[in-house]
PDB file of N, CA and C in Angstrom:
ATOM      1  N   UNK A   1     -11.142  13.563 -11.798  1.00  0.00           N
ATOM      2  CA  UNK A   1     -12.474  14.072 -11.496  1.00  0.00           C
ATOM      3  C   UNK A   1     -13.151  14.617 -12.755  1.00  0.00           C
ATOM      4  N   UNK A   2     -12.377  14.952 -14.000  1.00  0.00           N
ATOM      5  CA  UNK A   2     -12.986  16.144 -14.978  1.00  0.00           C
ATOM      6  C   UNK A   2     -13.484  15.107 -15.716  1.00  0.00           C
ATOM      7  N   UNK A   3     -12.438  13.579 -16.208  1.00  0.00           N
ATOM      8  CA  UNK A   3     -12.766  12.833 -16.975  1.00  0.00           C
ATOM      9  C   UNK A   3     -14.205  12.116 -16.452  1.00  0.00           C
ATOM     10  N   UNK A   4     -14.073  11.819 -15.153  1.00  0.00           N
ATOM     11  CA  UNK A   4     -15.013  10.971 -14.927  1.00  0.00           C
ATOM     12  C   UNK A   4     -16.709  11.585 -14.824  1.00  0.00           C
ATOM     13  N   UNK A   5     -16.580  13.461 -14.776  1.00  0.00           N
ATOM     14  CA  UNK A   5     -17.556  13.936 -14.886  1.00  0.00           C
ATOM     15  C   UNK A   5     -17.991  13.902 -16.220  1.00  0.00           C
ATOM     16  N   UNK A   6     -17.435  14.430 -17.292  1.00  0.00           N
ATOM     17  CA  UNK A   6     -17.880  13.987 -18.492  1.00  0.00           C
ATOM     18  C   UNK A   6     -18.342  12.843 -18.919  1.00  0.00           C
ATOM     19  N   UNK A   7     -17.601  11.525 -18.488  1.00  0.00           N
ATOM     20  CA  UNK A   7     -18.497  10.625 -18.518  1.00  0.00           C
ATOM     21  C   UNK A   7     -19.609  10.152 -18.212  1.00  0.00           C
ATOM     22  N   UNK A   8     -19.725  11.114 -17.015  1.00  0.00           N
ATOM     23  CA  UNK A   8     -21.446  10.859 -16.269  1.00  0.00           C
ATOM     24  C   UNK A   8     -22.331  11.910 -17.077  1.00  0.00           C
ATOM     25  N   UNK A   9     -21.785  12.828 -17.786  1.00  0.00           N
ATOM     26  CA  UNK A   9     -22.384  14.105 -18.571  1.00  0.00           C
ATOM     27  C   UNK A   9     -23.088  13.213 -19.861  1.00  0.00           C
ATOM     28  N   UNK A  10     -21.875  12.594 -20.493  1.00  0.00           N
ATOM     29  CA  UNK A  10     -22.224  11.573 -21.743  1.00  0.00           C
ATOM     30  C   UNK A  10     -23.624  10.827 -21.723  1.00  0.00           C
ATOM     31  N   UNK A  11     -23.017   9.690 -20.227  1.00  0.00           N
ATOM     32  CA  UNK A  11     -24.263   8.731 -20.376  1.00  0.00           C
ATOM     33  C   UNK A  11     -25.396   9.092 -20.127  1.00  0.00           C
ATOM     34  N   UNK A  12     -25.539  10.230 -19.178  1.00  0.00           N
ATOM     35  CA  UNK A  12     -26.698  10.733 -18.952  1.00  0.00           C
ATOM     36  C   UNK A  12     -27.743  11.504 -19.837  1.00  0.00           C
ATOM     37  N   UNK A  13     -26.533  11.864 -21.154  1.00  0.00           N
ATOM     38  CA  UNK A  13     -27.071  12.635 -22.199  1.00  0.00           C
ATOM     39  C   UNK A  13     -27.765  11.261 -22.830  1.00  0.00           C
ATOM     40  N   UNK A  14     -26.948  10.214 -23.090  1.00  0.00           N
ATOM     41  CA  UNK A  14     -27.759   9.067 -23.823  1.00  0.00           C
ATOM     42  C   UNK A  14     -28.642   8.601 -23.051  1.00  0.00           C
ATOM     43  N   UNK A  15     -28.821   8.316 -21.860  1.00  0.00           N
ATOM     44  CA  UNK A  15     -29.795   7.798 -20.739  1.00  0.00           C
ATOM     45  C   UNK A  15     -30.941   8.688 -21.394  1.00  0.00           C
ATOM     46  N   UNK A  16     -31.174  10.003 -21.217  1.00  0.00           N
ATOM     47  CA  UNK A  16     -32.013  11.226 -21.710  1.00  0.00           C
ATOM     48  C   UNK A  16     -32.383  10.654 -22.941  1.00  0.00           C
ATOM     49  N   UNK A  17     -31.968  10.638 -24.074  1.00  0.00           N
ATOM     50  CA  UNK A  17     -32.331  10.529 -25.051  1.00  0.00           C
ATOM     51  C   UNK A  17     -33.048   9.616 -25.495  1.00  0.00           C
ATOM     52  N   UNK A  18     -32.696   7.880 -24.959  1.00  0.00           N
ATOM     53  CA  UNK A  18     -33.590   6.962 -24.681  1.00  0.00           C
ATOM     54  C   UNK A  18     -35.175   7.323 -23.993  1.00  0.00           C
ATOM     55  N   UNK A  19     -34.701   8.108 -22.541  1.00  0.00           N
ATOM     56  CA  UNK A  19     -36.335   8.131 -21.704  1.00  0.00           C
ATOM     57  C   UNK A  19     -37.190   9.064 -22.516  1.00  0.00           C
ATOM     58  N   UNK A  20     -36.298  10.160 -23.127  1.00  0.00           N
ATOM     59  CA  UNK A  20     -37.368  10.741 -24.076  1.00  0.00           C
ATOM     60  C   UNK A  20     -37.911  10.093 -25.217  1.00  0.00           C
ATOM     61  N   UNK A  21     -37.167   9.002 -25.850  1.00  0.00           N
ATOM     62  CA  UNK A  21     -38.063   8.056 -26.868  1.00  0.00           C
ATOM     63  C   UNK A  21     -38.974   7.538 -26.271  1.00  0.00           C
ATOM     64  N   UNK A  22     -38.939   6.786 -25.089  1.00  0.00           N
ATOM     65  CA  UNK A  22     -39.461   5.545 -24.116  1.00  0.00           C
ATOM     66  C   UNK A  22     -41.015   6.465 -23.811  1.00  0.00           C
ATOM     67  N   UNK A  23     -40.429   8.025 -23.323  1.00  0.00           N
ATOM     68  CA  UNK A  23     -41.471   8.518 -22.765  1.00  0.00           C
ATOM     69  C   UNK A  23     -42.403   9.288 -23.990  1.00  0.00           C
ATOM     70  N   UNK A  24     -42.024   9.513 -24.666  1.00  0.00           N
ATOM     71  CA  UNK A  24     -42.864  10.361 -26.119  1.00  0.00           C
ATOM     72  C   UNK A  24     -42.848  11.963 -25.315  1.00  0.00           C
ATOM     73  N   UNK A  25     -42.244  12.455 -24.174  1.00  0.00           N
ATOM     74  CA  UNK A  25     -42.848  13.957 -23.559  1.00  0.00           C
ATOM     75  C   UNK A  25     -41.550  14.119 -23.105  1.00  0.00           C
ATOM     76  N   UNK A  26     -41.334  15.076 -23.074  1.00  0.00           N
ATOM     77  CA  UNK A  26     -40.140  16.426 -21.978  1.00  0.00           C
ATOM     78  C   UNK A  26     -40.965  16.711 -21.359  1.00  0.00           C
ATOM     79  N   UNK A  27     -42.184  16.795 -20.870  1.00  0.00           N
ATOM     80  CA  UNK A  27     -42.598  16.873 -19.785  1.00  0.00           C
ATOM     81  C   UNK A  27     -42.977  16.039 -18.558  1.00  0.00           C
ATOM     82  N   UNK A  28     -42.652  14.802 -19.019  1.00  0.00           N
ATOM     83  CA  UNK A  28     -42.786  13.237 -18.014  1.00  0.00           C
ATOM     84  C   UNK A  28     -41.949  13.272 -16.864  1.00  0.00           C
ATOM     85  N   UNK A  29     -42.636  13.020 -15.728  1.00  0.00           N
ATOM     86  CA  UNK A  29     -41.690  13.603 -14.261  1.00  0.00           C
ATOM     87  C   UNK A  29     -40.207  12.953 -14.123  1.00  0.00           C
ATOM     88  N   UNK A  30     -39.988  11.468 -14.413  1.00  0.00           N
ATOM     89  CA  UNK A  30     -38.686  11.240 -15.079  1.00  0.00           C
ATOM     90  C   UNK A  30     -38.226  11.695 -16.056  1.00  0.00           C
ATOM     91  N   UNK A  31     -38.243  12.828 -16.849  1.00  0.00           N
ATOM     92  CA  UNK A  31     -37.400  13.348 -17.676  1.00  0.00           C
ATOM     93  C   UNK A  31     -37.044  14.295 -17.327  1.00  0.00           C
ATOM     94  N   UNK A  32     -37.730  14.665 -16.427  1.00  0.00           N
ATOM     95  CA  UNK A  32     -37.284  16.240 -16.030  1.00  0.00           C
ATOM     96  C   UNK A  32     -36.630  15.835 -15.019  1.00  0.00           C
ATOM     97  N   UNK A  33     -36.478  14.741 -14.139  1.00  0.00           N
ATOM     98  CA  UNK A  33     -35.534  14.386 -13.357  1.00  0.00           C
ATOM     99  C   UNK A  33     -34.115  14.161 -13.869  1.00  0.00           C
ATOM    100  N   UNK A  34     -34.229  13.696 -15.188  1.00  0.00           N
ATOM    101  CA  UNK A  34     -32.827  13.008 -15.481  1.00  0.00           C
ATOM    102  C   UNK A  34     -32.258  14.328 -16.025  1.00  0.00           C
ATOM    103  N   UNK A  35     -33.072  15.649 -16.545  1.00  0.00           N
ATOM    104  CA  UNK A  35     -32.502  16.915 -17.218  1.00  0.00           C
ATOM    105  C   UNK A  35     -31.946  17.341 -16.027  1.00  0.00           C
ATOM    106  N   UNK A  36     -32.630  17.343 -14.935  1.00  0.00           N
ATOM    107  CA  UNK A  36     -31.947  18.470 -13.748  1.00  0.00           C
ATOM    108  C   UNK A  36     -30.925  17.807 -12.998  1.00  0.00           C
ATOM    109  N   UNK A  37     -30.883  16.248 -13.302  1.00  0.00           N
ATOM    110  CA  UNK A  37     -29.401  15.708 -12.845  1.00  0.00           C
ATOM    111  C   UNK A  37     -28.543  16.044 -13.544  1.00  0.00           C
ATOM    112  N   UNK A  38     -28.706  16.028 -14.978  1.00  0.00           N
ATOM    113  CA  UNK A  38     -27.732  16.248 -16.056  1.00  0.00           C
ATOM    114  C   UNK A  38     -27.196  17.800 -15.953  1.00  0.00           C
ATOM    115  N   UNK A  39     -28.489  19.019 -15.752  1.00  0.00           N
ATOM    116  CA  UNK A  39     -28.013  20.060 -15.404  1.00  0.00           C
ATOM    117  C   UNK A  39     -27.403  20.368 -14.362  1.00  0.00           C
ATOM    118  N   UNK A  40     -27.156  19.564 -13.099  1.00  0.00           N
ATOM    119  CA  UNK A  40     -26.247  19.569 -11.761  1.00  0.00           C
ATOM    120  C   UNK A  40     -25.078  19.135 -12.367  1.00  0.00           C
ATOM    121  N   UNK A  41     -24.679  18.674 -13.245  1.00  0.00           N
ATOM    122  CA  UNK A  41     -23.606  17.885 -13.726  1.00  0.00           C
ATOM    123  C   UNK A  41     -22.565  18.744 -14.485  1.00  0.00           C
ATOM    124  N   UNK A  42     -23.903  19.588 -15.871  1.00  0.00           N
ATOM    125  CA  UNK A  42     -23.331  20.638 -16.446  1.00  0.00           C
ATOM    126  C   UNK A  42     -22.533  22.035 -15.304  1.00  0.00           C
ATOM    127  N   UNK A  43     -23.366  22.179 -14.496  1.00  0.00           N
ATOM    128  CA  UNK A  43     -22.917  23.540 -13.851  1.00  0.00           C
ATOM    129  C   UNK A  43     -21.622  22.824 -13.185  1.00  0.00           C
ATOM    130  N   UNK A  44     -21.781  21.851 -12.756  1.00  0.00           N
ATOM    131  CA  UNK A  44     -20.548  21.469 -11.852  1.00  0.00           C
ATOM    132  C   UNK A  44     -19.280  21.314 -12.798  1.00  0.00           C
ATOM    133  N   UNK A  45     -19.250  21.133 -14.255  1.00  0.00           N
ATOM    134  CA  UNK A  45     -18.550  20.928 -14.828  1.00  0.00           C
ATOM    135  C   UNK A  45     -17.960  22.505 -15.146  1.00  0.00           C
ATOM    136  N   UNK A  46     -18.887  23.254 -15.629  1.00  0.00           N
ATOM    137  CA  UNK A  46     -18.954  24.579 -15.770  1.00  0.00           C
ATOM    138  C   UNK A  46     -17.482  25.311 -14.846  1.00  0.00           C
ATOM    139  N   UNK A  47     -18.269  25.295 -13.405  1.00  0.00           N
ATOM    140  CA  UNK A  47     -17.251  25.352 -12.282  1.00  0.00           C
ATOM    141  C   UNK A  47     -15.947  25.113 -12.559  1.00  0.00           C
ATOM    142  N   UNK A  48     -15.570  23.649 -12.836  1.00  0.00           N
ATOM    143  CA  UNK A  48     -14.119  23.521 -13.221  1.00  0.00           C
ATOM    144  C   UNK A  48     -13.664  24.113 -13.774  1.00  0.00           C
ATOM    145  N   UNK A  49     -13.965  24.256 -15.062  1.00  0.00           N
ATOM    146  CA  UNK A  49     -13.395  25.462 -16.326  1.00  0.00           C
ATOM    147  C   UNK A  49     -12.969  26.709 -15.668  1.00  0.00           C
ATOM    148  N   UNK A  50     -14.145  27.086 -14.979  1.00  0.00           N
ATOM    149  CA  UNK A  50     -13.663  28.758 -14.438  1.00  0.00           C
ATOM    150  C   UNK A  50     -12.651  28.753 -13.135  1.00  0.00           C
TER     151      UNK A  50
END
């Protein structure tokens, strides 16, 4: 489960990084979608640790 969350942590970080080229804004309603998936991802990962 830990490995395969990090991996969804990864691509999603590169997924992000693309839509923010693609999109020119952090404020474009898909980017802020793919941050607050990525941040459901972080906290859940978070969780494990503790």
């Amino acid at each position: 489960m830990k490995k395969e969350l990090i991996r969804r942590i990864e691509k999603m970080r590169g997924y992000m990084h693309d839509l923010i080229s693609r999109k020119g804004s952090l404020t474009d309603p898909e980017v802020i979608l793919a941050s607050q998936m990525l941040d459901n991802d972080l906290n859940e990962y978070n969780r494990l640790l503790n």
